[in-house]
C-alpha atoms as a PDB file:
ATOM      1  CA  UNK A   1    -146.053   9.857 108.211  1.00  0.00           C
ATOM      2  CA  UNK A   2    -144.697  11.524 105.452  1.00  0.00           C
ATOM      3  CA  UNK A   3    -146.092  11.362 101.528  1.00  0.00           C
ATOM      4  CA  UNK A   4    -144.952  12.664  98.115  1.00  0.00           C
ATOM      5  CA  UNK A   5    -146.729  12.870  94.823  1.00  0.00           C
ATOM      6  CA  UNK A   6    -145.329  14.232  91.239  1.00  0.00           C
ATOM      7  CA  UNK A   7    -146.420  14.247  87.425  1.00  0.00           C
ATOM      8  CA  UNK A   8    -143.710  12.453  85.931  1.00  0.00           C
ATOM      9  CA  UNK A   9    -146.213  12.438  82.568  1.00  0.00           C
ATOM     10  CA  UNK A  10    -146.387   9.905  79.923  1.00  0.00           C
ATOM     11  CA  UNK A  11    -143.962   7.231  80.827  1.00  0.00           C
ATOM     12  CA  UNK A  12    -143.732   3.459  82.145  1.00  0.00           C
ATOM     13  CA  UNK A  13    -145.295   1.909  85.463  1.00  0.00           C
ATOM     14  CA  UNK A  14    -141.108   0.757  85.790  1.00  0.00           C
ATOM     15  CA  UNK A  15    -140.362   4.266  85.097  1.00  0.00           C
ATOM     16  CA  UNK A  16    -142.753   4.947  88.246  1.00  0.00           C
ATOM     17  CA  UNK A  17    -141.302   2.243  90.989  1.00  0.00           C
ATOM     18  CA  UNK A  18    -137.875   3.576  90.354  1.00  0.00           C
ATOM     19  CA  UNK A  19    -138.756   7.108  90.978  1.00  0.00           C
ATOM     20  CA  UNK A  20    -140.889   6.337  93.738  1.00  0.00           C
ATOM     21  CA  UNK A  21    -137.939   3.733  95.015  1.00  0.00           C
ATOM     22  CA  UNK A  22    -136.036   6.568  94.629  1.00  0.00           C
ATOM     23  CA  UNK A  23    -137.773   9.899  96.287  1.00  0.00           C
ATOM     24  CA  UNK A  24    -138.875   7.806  99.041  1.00  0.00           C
ATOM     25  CA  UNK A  25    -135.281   6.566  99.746  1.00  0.00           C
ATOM     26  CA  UNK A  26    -134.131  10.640  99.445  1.00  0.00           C
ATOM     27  CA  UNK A  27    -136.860  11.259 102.309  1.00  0.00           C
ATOM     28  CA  UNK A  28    -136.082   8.555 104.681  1.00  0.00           C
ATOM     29  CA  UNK A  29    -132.223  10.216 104.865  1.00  0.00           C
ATOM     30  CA  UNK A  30    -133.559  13.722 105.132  1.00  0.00           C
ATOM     31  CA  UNK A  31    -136.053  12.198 107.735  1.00  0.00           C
ATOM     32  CA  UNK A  32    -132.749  10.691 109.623  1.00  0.00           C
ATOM     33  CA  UNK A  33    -134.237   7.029 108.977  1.00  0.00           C
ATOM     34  CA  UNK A  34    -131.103   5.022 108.546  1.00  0.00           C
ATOM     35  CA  UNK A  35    -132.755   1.624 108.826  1.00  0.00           C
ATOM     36  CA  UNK A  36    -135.535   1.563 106.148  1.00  0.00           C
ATOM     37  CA  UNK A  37    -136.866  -1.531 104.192  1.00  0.00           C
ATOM     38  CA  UNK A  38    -138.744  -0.768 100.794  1.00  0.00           C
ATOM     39  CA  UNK A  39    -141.763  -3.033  99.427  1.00  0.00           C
ATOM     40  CA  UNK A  40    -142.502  -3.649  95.731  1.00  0.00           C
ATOM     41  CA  UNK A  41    -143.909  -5.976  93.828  1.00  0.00           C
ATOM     42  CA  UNK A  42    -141.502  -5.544  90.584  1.00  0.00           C
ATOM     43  CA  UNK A  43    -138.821  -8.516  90.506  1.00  0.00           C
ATOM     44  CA  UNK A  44    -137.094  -5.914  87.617  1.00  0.00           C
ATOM     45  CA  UNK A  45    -136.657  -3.082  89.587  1.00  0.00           C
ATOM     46  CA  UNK A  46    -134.805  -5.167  92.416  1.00  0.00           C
ATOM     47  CA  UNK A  47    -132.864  -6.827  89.627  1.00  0.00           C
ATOM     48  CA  UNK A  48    -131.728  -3.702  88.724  1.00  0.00           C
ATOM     49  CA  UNK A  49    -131.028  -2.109  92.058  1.00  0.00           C
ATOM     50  CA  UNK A  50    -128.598  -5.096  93.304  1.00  0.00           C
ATOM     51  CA  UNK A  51    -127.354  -6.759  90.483  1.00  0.00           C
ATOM     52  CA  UNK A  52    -127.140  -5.643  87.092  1.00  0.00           C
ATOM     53  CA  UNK A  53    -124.509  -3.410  85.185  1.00  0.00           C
ATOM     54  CA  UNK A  54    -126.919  -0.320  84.255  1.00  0.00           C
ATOM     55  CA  UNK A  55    -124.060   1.559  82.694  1.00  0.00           C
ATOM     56  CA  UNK A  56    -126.150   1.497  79.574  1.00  0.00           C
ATOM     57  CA  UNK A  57    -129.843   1.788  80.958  1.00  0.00           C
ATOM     58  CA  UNK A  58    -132.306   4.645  80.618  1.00  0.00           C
ATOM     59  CA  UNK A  59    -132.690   4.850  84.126  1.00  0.00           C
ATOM     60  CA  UNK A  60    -128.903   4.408  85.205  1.00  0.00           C
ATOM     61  CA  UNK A  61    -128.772   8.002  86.803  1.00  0.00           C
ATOM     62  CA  UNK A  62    -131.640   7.299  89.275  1.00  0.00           C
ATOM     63  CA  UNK A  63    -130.590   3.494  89.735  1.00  0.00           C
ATOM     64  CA  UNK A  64    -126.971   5.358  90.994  1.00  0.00           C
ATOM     65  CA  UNK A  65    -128.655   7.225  92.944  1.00  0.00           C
ATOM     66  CA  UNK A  66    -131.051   4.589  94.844  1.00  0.00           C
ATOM     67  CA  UNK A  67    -127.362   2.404  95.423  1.00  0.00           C
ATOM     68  CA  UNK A  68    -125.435   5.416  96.810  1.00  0.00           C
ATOM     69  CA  UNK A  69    -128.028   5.806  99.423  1.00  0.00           C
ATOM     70  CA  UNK A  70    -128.091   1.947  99.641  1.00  0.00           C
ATOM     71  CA  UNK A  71    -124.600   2.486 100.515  1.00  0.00           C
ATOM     72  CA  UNK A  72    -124.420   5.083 103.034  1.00  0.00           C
ATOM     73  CA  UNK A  73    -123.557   4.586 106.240  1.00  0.00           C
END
C-alpha cells in the first residue's frame, strides 16, 4: 500500500478530488499498475474527466493530465 498527502492550502474540496484523482493516477503508473479503477463520490469531477471541453477551466492542466494517463496504453 502506498499513500500521499500535500498542503494544497486554501482552495475547493473539487480542487482536492482532482488533485488527489490526479497524484494517485501518477503513482499507480510509477507503481507499474496498468489496470486501476478510481472511487469518488463527485458526479463533477467524472463529468469533467470524460466528457466536457475544459479548454477554458481552472483546472484544465491537471484534467489533461488525469486523460493522458487515462489514455496510455
Amino acid at each position: 500500500m502506498r499513500v500521499f498527502h500535500d498542503n494544497i492550502g486554501y482552495s475547493s474540496i473539487f480542487h482536492a478530488g482532482i488533485l488527489t484523482l490526479m497524484h494517485g493516477i501518477q503513482i499507480c503508473w510509477e507503481e507499474g499498475l496498468r489496470d486501476i479503477i478510481c472511487y469518488t463520490d463527485s458526479m463533477h469531477t467524472i463529468h469533467l474527466v470524460q466528457h466536457l471541453d475544459v479548454s477554458t477551466h481552472c483546472y484544465e492542466n491537471k484534467i489533461a493530465i488525469i486523460r493522458k494517463y487515462m489514455t496510455k496504453d
